[in-house]
PDB file of N, CA and C in Angstrom:
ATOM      1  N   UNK A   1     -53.836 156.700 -70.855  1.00  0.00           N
ATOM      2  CA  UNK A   1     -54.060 157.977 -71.477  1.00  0.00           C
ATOM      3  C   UNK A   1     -54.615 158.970 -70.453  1.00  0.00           C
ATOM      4  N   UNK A   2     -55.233 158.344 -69.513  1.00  0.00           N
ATOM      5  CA  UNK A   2     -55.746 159.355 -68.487  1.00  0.00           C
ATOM      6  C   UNK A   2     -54.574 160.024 -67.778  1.00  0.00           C
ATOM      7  N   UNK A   3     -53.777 159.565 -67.457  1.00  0.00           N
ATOM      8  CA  UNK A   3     -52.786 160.136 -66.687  1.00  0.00           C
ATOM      9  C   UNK A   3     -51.728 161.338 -67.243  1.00  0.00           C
ATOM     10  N   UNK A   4     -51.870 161.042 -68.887  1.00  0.00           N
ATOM     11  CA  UNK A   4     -51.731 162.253 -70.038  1.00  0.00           C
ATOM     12  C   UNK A   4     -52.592 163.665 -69.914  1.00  0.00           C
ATOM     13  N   UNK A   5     -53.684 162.822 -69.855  1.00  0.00           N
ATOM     14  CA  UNK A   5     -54.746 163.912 -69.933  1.00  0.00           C
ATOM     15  C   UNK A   5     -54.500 164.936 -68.947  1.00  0.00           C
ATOM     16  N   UNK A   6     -55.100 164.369 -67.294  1.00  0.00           N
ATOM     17  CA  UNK A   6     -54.330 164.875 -66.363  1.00  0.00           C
ATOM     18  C   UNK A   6     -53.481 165.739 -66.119  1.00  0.00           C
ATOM     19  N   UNK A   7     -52.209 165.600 -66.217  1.00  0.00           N
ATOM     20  CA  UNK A   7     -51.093 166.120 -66.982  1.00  0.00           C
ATOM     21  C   UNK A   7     -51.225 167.269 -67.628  1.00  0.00           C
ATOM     22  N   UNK A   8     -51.774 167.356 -68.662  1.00  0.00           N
ATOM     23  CA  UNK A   8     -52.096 168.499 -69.664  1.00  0.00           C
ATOM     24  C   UNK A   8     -52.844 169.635 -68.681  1.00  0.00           C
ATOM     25  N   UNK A   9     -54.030 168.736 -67.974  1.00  0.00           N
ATOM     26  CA  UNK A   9     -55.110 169.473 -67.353  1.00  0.00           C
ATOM     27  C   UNK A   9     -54.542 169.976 -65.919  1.00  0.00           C
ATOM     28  N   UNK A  10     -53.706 169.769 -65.606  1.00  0.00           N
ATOM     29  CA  UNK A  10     -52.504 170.320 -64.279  1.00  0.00           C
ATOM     30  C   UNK A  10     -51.545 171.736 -64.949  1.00  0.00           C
ATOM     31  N   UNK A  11     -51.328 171.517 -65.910  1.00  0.00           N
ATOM     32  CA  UNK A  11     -50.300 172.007 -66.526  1.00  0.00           C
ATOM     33  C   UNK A  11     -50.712 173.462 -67.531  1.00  0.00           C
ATOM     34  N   UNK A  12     -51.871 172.961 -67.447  1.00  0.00           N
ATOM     35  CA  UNK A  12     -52.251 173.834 -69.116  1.00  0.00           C
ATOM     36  C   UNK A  12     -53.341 174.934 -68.380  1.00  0.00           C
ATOM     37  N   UNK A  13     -54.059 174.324 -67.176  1.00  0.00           N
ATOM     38  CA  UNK A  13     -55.613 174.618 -67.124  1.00  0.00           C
ATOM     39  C   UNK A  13     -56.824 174.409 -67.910  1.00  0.00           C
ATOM     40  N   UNK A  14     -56.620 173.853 -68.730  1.00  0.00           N
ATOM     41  CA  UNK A  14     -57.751 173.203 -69.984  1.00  0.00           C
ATOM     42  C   UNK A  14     -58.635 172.250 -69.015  1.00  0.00           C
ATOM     43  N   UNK A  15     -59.866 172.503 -69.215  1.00  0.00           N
ATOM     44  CA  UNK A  15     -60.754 171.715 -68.660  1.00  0.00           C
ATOM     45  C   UNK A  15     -60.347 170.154 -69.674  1.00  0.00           C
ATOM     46  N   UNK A  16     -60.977 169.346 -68.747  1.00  0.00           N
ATOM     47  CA  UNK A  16     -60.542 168.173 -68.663  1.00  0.00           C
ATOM     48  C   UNK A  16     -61.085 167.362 -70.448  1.00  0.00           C
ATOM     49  N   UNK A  17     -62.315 167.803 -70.889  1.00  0.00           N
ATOM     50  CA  UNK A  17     -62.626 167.551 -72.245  1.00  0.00           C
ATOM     51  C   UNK A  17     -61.685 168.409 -73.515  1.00  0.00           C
ATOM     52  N   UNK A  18     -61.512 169.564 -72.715  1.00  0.00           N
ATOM     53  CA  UNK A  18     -60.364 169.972 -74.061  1.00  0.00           C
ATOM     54  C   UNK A  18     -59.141 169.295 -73.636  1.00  0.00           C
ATOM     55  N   UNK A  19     -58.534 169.043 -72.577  1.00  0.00           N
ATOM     56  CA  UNK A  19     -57.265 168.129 -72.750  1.00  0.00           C
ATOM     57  C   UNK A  19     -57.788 167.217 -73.378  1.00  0.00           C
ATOM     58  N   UNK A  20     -58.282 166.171 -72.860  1.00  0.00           N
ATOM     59  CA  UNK A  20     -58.627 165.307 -74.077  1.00  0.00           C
ATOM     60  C   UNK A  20     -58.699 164.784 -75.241  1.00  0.00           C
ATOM     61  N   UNK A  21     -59.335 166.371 -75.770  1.00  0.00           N
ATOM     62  CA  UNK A  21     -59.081 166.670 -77.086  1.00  0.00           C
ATOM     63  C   UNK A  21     -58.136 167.131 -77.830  1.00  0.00           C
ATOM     64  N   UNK A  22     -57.107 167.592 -77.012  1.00  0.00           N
ATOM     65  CA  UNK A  22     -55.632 167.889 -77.319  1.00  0.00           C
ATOM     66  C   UNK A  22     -54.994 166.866 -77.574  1.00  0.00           C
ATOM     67  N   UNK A  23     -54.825 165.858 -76.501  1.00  0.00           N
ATOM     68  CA  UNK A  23     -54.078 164.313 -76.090  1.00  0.00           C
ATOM     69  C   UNK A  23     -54.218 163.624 -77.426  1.00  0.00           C
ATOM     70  N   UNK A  24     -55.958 163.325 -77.725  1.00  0.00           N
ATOM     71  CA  UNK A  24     -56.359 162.886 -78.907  1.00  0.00           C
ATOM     72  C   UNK A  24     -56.020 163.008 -80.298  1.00  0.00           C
ATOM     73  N   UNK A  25     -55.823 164.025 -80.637  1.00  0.00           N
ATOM     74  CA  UNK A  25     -55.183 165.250 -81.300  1.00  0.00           C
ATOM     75  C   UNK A  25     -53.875 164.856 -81.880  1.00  0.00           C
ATOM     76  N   UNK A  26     -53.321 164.990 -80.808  1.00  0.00           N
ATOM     77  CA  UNK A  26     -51.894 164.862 -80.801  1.00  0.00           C
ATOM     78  C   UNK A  26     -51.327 163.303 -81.353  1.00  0.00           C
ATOM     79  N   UNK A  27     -51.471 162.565 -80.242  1.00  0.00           N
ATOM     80  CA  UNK A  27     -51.417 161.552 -80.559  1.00  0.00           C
ATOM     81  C   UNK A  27     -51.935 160.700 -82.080  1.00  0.00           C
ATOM     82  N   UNK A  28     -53.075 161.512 -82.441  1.00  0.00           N
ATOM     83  CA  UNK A  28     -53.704 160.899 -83.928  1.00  0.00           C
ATOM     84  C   UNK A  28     -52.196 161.182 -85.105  1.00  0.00           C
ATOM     85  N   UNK A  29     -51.999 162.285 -84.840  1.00  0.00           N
ATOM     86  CA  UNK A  29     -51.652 163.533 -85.736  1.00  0.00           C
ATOM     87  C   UNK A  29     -49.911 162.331 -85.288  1.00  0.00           C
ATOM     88  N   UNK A  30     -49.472 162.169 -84.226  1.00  0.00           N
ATOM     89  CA  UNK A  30     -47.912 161.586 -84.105  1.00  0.00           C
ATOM     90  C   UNK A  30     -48.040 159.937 -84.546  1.00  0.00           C
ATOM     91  N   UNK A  31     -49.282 158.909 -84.692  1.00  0.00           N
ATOM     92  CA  UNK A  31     -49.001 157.570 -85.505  1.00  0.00           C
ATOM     93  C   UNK A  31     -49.536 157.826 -86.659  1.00  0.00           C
ATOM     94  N   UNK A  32     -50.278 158.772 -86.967  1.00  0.00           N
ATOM     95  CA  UNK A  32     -50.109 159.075 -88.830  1.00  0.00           C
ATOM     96  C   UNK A  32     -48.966 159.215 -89.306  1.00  0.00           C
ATOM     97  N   UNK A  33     -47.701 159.765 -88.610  1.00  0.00           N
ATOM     98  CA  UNK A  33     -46.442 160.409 -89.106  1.00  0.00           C
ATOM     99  C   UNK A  33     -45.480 159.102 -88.983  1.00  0.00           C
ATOM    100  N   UNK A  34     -45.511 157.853 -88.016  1.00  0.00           N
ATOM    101  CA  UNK A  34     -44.755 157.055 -87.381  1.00  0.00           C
ATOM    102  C   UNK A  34     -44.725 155.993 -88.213  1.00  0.00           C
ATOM    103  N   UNK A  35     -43.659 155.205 -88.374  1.00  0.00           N
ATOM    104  CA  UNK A  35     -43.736 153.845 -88.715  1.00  0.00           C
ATOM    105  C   UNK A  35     -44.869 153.171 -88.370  1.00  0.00           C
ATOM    106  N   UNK A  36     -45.616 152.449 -88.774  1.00  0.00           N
ATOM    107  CA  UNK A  36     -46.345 150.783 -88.347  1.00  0.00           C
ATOM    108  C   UNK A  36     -46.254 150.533 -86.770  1.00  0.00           C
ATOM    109  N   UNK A  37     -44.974 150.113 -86.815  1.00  0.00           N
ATOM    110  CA  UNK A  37     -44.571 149.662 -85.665  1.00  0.00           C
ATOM    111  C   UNK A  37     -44.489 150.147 -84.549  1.00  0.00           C
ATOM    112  N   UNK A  38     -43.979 151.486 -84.805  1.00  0.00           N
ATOM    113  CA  UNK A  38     -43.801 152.838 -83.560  1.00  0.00           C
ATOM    114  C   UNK A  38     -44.879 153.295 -83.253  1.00  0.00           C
ATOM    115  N   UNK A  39     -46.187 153.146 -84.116  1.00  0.00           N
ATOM    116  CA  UNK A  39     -47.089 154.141 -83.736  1.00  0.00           C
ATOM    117  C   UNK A  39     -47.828 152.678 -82.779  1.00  0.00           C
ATOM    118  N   UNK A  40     -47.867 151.678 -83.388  1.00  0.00           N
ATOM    119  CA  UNK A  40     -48.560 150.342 -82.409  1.00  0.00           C
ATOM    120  C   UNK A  40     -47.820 150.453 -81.113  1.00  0.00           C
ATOM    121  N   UNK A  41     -46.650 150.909 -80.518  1.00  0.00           N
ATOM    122  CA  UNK A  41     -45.971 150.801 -79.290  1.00  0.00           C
ATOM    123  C   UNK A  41     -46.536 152.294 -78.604  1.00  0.00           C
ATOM    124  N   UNK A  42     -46.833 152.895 -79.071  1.00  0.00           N
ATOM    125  CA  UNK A  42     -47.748 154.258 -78.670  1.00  0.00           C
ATOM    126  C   UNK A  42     -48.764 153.444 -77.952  1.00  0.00           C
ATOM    127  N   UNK A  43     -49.906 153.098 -78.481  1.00  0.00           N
ATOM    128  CA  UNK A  43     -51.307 152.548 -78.460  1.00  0.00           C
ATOM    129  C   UNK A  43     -50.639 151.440 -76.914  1.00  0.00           C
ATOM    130  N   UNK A  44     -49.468 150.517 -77.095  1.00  0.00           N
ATOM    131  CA  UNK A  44     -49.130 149.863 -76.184  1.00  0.00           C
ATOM    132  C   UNK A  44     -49.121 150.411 -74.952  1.00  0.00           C
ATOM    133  N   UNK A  45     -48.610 151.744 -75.132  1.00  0.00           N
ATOM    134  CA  UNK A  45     -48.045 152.095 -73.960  1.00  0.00           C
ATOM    135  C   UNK A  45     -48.687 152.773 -73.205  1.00  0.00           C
ATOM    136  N   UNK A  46     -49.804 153.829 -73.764  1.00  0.00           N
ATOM    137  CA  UNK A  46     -51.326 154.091 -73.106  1.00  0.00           C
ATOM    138  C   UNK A  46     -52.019 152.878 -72.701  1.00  0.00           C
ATOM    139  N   UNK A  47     -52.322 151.999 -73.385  1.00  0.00           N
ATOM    140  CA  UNK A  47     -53.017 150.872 -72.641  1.00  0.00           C
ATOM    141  C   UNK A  47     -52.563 150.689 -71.214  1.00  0.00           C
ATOM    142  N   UNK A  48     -51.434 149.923 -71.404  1.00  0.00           N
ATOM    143  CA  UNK A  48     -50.474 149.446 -70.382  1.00  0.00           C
ATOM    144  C   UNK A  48     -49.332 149.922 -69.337  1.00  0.00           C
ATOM    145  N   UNK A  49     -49.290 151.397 -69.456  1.00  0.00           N
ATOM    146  CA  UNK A  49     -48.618 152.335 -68.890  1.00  0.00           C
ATOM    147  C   UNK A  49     -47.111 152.038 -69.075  1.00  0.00           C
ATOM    148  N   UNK A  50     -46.288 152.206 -68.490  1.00  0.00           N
ATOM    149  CA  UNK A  50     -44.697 152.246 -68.039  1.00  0.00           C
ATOM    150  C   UNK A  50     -44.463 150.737 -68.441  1.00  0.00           C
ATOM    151  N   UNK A  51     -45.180 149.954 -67.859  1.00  0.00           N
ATOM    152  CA  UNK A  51     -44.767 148.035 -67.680  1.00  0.00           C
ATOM    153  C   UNK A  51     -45.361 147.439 -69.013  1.00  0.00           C
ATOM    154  N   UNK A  52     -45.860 148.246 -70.271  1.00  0.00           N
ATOM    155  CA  UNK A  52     -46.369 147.390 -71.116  1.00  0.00           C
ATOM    156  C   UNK A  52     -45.427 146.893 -72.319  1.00  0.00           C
ATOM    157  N   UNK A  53     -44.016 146.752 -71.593  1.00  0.00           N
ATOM    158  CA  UNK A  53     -43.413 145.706 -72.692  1.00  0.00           C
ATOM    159  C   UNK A  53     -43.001 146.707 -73.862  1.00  0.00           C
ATOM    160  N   UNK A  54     -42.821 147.716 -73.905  1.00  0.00           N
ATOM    161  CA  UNK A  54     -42.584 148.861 -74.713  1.00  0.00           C
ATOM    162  C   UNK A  54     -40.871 148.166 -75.432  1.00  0.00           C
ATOM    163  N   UNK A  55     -41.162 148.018 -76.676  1.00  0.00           N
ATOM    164  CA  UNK A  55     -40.004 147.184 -77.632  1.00  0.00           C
ATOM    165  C   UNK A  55     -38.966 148.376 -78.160  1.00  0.00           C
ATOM    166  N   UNK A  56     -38.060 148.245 -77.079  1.00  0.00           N
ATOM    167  CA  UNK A  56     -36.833 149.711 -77.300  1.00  0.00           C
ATOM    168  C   UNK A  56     -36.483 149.362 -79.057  1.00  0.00           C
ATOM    169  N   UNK A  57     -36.164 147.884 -79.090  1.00  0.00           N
ATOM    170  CA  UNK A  57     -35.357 147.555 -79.897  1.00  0.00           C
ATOM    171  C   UNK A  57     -35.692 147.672 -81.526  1.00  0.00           C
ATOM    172  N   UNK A  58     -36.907 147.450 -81.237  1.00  0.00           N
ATOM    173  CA  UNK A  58     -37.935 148.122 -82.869  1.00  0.00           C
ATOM    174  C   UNK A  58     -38.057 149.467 -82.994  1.00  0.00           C
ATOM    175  N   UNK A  59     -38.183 149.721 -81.867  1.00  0.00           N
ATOM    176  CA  UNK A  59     -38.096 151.587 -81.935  1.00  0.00           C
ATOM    177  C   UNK A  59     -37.286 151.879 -82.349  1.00  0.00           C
ATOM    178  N   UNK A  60     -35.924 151.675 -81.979  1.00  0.00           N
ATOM    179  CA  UNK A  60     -34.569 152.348 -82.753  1.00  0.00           C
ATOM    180  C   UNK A  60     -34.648 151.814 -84.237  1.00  0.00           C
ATOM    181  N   UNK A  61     -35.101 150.473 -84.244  1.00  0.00           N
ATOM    182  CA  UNK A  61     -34.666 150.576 -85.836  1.00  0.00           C
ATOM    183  C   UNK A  61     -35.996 151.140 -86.577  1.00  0.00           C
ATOM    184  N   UNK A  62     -37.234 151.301 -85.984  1.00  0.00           N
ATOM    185  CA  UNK A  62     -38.089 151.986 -86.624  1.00  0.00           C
ATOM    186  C   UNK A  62     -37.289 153.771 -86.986  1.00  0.00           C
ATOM    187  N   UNK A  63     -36.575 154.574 -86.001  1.00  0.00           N
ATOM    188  CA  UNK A  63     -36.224 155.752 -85.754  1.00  0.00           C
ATOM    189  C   UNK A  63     -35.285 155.518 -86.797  1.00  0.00           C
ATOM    190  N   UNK A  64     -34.552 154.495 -86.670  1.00  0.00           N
ATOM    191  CA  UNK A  64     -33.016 154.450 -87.848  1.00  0.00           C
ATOM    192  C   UNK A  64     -33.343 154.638 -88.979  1.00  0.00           C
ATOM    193  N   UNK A  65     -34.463 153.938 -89.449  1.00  0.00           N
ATOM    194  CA  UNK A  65     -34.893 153.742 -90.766  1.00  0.00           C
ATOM    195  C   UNK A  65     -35.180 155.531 -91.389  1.00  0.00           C
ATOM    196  N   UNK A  66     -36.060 156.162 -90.407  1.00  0.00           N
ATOM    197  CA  UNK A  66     -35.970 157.321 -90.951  1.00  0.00           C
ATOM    198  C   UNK A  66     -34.993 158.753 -90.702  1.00  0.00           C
ATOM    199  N   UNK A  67     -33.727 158.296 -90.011  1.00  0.00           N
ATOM    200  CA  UNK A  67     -32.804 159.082 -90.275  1.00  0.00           C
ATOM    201  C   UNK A  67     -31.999 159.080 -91.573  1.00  0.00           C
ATOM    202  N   UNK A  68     -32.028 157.797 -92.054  1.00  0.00           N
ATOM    203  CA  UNK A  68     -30.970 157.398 -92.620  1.00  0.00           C
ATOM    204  C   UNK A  68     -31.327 158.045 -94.248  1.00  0.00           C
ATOM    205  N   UNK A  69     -32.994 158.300 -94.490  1.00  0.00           N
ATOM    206  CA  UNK A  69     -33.044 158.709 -95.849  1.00  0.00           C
ATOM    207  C   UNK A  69     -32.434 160.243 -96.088  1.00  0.00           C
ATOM    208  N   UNK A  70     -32.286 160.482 -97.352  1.00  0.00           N
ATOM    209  CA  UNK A  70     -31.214 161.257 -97.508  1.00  0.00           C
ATOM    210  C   UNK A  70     -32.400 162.374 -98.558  1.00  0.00           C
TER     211      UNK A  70
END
């Protein structure tokens, strides 16, 4: 998540506690909206960066599931 933060704080000029609080923010606000599953591969992937095993294959069918309602 630091490297998010960062990011924001390169990009935005936001001192480094309001990125933060943006990142935080954001992220709360995108696994409230997500499947179960999708929002746990979030949490994965801040932990563990790029190499943490990030499951393409649940993702799509997490994503499928909510195209498909009508």
């Amino acid at each position: 998540m630091e490297e998010l933060i960062n990011l924001v704080v390169a990009k935005t000029g936001l001192s480094e506690s309001h990125a933060r609080l943006a990142v935080e923010t954001v992220l709360s606000f995108l696994k409230s909206k997500l499947p179960a599953p999708l929002a746990s591969q979030i949490d994965g992937l801040l932990a563990g960066g790029a190499s943490s095993g990030l499951d393409l294959g649940s993702i799509g069918g997490a994503l499928g599931g909510l195209f498909d309602k009508k």
